[in-house]
PDB file of N, CA and C in Angstrom:
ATOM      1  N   UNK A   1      49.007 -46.893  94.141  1.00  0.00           N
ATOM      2  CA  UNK A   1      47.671 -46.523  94.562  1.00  0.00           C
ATOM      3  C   UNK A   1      47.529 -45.008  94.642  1.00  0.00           C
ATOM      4  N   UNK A   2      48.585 -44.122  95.146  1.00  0.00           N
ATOM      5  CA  UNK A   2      48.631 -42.563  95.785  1.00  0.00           C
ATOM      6  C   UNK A   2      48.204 -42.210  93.841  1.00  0.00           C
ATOM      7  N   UNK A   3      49.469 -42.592  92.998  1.00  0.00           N
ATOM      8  CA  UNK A   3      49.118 -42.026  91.671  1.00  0.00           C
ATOM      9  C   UNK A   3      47.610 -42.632  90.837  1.00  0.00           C
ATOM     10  N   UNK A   4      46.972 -43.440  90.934  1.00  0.00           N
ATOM     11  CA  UNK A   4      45.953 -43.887  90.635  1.00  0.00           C
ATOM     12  C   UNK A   4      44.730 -42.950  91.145  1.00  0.00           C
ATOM     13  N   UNK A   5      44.430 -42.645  92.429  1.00  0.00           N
ATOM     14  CA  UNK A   5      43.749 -42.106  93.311  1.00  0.00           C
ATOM     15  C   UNK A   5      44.053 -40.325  92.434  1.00  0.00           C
ATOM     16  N   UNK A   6      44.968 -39.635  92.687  1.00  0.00           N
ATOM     17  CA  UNK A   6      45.354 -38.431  92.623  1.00  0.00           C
ATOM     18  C   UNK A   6      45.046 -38.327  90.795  1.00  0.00           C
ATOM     19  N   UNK A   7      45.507 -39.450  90.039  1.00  0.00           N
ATOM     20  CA  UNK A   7      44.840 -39.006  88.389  1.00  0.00           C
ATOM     21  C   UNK A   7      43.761 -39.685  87.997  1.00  0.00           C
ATOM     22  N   UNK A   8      42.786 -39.759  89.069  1.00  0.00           N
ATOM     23  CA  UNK A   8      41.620 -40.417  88.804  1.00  0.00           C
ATOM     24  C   UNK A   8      41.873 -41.845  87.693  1.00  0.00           C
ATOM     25  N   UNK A   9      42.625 -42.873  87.854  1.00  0.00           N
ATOM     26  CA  UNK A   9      42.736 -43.931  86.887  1.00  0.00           C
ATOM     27  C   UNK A   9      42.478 -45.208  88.005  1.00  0.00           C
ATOM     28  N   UNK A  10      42.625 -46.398  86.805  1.00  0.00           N
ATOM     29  CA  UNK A  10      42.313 -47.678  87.770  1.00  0.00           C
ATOM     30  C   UNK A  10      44.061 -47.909  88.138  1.00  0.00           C
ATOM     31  N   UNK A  11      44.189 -48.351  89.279  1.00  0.00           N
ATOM     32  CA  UNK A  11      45.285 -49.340  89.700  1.00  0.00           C
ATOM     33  C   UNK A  11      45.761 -49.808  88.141  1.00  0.00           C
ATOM     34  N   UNK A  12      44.940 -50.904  87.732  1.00  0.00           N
ATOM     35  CA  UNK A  12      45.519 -51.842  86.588  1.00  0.00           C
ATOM     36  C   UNK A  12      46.369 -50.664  85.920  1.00  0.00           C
ATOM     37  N   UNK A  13      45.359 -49.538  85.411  1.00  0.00           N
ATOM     38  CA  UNK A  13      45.993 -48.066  83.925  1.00  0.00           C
ATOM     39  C   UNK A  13      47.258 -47.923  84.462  1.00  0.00           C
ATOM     40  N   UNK A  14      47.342 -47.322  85.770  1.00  0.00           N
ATOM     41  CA  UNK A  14      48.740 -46.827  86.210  1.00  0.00           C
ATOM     42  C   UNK A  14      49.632 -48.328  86.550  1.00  0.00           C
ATOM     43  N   UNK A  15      49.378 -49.155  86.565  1.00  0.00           N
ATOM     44  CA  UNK A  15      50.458 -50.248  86.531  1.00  0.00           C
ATOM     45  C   UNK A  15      50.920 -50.674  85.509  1.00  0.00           C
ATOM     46  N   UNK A  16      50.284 -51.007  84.391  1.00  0.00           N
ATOM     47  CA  UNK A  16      50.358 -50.838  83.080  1.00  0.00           C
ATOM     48  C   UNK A  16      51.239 -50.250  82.125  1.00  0.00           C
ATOM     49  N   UNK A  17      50.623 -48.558  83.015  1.00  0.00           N
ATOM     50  CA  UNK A  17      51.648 -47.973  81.913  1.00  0.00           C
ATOM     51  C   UNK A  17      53.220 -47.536  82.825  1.00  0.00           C
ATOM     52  N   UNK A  18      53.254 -47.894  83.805  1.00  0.00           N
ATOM     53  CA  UNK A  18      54.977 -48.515  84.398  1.00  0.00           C
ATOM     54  C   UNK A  18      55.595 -49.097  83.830  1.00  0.00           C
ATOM     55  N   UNK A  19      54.881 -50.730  83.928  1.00  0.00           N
ATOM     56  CA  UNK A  19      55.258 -51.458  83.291  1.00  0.00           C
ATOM     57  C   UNK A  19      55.644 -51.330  80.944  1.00  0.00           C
ATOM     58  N   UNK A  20      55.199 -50.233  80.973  1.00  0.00           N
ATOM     59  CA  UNK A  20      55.337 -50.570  79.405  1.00  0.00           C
ATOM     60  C   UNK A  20      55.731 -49.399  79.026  1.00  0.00           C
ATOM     61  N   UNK A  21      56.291 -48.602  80.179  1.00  0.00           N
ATOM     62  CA  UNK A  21      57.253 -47.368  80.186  1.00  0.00           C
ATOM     63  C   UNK A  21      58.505 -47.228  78.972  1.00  0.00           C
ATOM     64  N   UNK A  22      59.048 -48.541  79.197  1.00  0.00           N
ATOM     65  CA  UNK A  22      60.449 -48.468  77.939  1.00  0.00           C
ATOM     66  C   UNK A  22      59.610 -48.740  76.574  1.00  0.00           C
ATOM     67  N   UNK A  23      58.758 -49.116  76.303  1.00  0.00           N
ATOM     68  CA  UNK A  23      58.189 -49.063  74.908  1.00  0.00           C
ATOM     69  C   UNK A  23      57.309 -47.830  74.585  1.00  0.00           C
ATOM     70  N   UNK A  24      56.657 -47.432  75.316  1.00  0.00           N
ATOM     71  CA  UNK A  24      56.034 -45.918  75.682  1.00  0.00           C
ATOM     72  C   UNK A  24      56.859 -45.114  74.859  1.00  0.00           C
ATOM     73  N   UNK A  25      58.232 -44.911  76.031  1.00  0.00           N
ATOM     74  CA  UNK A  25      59.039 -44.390  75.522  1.00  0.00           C
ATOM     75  C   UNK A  25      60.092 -44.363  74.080  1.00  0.00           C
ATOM     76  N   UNK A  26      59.965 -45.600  73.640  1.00  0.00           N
ATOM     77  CA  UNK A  26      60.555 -46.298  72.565  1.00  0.00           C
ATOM     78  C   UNK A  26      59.614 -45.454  71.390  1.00  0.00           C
ATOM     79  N   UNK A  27      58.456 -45.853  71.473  1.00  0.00           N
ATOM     80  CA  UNK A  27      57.540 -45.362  70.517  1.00  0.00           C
ATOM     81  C   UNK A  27      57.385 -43.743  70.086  1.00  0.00           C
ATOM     82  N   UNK A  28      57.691 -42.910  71.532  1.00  0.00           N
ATOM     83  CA  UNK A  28      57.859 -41.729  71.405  1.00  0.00           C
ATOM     84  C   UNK A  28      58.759 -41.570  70.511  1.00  0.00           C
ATOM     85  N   UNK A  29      60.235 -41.995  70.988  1.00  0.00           N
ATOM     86  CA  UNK A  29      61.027 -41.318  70.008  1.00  0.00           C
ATOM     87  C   UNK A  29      61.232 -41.872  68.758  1.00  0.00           C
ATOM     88  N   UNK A  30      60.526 -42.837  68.096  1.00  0.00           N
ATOM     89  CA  UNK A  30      60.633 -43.224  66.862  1.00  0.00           C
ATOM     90  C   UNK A  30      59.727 -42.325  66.469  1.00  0.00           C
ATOM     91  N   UNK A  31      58.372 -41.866  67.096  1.00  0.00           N
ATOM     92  CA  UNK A  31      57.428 -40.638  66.312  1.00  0.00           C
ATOM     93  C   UNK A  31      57.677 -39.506  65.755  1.00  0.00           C
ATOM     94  N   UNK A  32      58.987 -39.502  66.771  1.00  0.00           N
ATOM     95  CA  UNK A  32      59.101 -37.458  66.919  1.00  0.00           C
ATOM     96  C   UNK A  32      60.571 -37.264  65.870  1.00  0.00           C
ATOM     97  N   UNK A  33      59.924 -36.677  65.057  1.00  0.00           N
ATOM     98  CA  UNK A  33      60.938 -36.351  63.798  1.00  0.00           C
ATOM     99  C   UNK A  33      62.161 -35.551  64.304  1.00  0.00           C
ATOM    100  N   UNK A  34      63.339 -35.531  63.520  1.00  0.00           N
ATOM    101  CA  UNK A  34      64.437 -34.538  64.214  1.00  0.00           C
ATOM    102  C   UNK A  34      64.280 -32.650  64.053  1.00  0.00           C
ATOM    103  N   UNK A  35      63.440 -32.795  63.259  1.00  0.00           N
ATOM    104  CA  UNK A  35      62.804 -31.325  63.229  1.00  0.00           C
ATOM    105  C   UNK A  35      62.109 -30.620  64.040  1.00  0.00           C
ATOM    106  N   UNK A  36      61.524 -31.593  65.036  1.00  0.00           N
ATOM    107  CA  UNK A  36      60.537 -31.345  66.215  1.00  0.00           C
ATOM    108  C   UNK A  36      61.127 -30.995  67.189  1.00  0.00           C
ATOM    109  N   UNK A  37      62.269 -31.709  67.267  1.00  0.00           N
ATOM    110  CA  UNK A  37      63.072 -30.983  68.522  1.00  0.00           C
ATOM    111  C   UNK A  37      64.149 -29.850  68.541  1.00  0.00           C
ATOM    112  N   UNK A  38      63.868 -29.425  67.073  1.00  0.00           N
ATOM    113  CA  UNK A  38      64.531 -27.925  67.335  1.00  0.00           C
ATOM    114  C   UNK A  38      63.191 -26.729  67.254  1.00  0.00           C
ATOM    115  N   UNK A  39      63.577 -25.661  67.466  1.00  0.00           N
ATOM    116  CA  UNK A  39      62.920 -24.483  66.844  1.00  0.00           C
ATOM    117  C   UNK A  39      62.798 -24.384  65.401  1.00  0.00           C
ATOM    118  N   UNK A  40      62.347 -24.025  64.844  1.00  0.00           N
ATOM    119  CA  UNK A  40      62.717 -24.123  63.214  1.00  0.00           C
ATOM    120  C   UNK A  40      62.418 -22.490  62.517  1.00  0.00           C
ATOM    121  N   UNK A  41      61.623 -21.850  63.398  1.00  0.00           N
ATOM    122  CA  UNK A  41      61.564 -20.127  62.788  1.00  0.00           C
ATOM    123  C   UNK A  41      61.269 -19.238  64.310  1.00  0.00           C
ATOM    124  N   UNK A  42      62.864 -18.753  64.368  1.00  0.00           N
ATOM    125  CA  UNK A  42      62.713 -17.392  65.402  1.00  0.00           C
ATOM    126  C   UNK A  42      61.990 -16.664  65.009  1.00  0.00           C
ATOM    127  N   UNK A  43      61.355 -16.257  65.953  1.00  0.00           N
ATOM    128  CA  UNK A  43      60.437 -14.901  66.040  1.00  0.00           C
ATOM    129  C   UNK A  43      61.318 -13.998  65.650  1.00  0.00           C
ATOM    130  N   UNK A  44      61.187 -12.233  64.780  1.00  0.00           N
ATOM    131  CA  UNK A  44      61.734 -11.572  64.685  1.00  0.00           C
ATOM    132  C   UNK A  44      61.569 -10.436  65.249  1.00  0.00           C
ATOM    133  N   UNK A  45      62.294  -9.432  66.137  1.00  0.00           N
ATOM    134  CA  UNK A  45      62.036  -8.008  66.318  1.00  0.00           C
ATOM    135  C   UNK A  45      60.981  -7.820  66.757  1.00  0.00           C
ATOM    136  N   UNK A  46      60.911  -7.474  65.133  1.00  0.00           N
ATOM    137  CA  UNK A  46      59.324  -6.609  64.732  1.00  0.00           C
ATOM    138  C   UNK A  46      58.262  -6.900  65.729  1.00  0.00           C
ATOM    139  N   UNK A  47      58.308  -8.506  65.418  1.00  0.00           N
ATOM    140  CA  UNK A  47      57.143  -9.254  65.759  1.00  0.00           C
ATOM    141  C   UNK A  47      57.194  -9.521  66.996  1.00  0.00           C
ATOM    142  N   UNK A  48      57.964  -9.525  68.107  1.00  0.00           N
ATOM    143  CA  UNK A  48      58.385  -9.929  69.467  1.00  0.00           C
ATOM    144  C   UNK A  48      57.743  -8.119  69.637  1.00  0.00           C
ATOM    145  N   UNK A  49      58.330  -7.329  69.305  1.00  0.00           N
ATOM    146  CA  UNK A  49      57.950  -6.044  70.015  1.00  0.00           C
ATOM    147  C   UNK A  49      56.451  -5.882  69.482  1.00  0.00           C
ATOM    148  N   UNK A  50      56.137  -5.712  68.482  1.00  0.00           N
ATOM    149  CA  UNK A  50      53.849  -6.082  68.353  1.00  0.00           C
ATOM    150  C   UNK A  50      53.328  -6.427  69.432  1.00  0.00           C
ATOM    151  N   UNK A  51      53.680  -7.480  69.603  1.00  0.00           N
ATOM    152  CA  UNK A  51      53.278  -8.197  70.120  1.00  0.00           C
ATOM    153  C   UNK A  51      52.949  -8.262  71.749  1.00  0.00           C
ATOM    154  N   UNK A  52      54.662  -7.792  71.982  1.00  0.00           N
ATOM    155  CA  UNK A  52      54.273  -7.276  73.583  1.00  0.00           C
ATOM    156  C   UNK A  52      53.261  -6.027  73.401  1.00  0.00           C
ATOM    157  N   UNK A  53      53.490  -5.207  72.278  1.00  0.00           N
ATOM    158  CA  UNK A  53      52.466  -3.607  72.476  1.00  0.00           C
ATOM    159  C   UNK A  53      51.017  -3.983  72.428  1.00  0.00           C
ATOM    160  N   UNK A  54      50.640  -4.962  71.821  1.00  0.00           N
ATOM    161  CA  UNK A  54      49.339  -5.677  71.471  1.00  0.00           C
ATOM    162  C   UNK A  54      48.998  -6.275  72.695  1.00  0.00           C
ATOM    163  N   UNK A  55      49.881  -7.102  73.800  1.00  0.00           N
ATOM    164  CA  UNK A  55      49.058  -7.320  75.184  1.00  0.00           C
ATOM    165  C   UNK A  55      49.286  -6.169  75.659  1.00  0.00           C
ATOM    166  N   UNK A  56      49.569  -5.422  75.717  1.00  0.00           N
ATOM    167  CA  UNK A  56      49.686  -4.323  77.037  1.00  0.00           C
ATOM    168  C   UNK A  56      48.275  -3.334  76.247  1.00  0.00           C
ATOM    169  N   UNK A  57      48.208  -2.996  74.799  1.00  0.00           N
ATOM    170  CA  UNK A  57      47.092  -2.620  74.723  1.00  0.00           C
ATOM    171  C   UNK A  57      45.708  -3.505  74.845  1.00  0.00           C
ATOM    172  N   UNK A  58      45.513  -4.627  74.957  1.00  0.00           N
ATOM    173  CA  UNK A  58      44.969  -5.476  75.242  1.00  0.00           C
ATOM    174  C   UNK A  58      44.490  -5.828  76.714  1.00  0.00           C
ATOM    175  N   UNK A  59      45.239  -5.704  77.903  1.00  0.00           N
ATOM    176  CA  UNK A  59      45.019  -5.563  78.854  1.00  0.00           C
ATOM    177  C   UNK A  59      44.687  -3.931  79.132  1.00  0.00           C
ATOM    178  N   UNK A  60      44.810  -3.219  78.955  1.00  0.00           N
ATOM    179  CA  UNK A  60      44.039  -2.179  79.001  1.00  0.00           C
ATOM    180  C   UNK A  60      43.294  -1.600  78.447  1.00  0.00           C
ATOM    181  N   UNK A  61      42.706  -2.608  77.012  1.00  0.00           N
ATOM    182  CA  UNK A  61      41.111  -2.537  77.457  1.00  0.00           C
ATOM    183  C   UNK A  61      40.459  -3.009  78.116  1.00  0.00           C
ATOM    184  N   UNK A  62      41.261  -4.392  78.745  1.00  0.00           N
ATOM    185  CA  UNK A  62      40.108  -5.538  79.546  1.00  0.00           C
ATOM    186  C   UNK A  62      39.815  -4.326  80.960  1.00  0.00           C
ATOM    187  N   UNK A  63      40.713  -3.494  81.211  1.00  0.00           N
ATOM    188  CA  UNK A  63      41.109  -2.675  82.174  1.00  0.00           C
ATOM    189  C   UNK A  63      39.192  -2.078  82.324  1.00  0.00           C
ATOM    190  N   UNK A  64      39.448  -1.574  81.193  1.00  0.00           N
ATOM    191  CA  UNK A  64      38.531  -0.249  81.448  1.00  0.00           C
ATOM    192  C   UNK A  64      37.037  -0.280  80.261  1.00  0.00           C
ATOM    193  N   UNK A  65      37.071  -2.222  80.456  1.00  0.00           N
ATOM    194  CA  UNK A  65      35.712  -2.952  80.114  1.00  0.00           C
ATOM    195  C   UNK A  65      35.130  -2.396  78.782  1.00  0.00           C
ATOM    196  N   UNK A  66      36.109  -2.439  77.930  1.00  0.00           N
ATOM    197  CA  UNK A  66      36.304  -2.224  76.406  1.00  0.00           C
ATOM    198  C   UNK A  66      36.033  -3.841  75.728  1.00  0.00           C
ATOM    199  N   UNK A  67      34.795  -3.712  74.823  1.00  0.00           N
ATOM    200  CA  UNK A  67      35.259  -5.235  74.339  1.00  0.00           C
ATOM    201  C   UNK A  67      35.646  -5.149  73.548  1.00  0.00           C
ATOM    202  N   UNK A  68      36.569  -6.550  73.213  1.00  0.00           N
ATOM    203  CA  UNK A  68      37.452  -6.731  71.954  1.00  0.00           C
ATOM    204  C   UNK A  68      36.703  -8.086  71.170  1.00  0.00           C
ATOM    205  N   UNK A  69      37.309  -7.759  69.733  1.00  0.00           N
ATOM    206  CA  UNK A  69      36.795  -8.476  68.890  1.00  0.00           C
ATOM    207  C   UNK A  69      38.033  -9.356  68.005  1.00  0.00           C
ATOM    208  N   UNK A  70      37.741 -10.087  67.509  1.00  0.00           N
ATOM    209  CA  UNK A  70      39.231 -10.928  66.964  1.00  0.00           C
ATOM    210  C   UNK A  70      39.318  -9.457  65.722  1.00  0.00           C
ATOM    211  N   UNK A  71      38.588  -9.431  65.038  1.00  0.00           N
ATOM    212  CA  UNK A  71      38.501  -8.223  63.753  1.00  0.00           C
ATOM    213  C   UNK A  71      39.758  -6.905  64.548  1.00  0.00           C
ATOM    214  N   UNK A  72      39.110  -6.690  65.802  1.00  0.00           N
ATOM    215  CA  UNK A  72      39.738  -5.363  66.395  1.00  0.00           C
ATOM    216  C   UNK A  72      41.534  -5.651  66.739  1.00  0.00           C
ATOM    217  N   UNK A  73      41.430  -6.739  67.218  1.00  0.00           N
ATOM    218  CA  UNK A  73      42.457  -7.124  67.781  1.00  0.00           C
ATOM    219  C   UNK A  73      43.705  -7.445  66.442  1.00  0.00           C
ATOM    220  N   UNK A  74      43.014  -7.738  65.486  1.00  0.00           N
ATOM    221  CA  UNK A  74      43.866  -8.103  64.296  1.00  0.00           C
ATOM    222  C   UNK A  74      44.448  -6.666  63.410  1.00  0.00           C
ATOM    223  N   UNK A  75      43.152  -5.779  63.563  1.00  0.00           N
ATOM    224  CA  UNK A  75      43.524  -4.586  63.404  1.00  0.00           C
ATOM    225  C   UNK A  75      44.888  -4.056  63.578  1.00  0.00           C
ATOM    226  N   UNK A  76      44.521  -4.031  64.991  1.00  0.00           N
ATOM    227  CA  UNK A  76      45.149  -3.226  65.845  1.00  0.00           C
ATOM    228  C   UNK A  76      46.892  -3.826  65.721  1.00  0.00           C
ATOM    229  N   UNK A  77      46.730  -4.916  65.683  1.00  0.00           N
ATOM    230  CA  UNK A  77      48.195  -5.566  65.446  1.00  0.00           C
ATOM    231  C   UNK A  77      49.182  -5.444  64.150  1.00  0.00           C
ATOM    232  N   UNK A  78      48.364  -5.261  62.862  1.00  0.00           N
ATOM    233  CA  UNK A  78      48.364  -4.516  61.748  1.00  0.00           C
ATOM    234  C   UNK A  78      49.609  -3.288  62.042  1.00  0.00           C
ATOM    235  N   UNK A  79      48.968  -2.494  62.222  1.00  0.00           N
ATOM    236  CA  UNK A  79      48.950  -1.022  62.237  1.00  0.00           C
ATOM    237  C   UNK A  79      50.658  -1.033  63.226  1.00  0.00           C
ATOM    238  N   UNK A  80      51.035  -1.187  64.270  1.00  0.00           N
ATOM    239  CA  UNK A  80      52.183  -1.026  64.941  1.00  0.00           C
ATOM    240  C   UNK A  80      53.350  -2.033  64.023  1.00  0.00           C
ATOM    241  N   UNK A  81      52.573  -3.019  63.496  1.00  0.00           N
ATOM    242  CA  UNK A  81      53.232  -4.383  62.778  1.00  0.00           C
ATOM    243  C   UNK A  81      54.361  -3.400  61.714  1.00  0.00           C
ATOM    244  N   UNK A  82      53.724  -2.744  61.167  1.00  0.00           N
ATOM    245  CA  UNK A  82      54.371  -1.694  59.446  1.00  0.00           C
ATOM    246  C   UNK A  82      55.004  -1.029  60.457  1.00  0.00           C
ATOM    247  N   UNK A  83      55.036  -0.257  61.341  1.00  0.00           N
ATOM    248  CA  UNK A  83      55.818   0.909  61.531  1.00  0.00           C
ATOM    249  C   UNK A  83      57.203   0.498  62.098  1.00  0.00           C
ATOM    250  N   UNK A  84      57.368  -1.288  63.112  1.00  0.00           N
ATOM    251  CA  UNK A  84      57.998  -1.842  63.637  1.00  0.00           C
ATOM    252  C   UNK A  84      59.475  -2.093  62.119  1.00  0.00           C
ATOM    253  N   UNK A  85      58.260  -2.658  61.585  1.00  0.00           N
ATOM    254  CA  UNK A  85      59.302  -3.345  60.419  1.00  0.00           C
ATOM    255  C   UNK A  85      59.904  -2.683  59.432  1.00  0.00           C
ATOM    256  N   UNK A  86      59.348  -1.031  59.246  1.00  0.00           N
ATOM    257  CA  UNK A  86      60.284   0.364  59.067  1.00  0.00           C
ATOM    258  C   UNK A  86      61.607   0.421  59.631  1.00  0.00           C
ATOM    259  N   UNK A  87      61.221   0.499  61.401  1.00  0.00           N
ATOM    260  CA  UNK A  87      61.910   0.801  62.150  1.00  0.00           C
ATOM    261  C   UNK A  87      63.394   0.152  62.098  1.00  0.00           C
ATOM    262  N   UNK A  88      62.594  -1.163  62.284  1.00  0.00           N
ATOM    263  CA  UNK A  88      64.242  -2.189  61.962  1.00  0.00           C
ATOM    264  C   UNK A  88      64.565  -2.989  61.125  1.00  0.00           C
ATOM    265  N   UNK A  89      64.102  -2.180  60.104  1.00  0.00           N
ATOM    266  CA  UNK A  89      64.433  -2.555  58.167  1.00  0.00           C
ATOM    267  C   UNK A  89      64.558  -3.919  57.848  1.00  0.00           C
ATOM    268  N   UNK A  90      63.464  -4.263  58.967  1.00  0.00           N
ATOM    269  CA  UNK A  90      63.213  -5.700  58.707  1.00  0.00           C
ATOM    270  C   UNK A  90      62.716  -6.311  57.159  1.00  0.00           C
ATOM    271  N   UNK A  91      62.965  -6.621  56.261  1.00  0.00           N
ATOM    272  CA  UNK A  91      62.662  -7.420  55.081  1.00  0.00           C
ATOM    273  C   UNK A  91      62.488  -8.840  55.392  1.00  0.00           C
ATOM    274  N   UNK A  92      62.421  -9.576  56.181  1.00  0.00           N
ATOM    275  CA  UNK A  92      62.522 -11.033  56.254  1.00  0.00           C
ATOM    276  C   UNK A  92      60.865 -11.334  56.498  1.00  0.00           C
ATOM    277  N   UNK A  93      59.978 -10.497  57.207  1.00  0.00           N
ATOM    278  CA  UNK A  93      58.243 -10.745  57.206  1.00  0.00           C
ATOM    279  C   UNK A  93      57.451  -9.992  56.522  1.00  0.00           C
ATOM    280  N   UNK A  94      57.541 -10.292  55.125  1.00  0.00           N
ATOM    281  CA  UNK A  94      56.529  -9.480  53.655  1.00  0.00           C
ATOM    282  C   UNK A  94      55.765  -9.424  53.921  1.00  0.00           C
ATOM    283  N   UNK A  95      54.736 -10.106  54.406  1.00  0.00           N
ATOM    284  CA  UNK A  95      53.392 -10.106  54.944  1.00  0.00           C
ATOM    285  C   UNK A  95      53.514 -10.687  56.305  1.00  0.00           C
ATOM    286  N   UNK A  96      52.110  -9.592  57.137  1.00  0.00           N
ATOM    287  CA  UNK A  96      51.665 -10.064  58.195  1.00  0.00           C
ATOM    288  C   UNK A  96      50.052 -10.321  58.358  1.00  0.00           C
ATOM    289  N   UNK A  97      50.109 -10.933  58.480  1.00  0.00           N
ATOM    290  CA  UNK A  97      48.330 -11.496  58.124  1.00  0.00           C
ATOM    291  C   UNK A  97      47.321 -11.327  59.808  1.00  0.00           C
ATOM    292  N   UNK A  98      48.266 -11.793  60.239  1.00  0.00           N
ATOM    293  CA  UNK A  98      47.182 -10.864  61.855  1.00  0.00           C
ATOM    294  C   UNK A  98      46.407 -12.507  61.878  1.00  0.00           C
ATOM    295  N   UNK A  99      46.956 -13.395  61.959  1.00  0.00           N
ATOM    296  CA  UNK A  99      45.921 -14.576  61.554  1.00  0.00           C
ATOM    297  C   UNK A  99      44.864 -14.469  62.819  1.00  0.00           C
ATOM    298  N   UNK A 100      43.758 -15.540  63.213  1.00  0.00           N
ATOM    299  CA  UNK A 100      43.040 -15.569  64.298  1.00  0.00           C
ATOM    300  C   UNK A 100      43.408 -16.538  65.417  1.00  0.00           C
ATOM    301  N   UNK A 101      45.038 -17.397  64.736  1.00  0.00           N
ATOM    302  CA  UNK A 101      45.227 -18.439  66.120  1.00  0.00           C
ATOM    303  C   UNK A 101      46.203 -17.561  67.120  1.00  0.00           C
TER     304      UNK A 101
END
């Protein structure tokens, strides 16, 4: 009843899915491919250090009520992106596309 009440469901939903817990679970792991449960592409360098420079310039525009635009923001990520991957003769990310997700 406490878990029914607290995730807004009926009694029956949360008894239900107790009860059908080992197939729940069964079904999960027949879904989930063995590829899913690793990582499959580390982040590199380059891109770990952008990235932090891109929120910290990012929060200081929200700072000082600068608006940002996905265009600006992609920019801007650009530009530190080349000088990073100079820096640590990274060859492994030919292109960086700045995507919008």
């Amino acid at each position: 009843m406490v878990i029914a009440r607290n995730e807004h469901l009926s009694q029956a939903a949360v008894s239900n899915i107790i009860k059908g817990r080992k197939q729940i679970m069964d079904t999960i792991k027949a879904s989930a491919s063995v590829h899913s449960m690793f990582i499959s592409k580390k982040r590199t360098v380059p891109l770990e250090e952008m990235e932090q420079l891109l929120v910290t310039w990012m929060e200081d525009q929200i700072q000082k009520s600068m608006p940002l635009s996905l265009l600006t923001i992609q920019t801007k990520a650009r530009l530190p992106f080349e000088e990073l991957k100079k820096k640590y003769d990274d060859t492994h990310n030919k292109d960086f596309v700045a995507s919008s997700g």
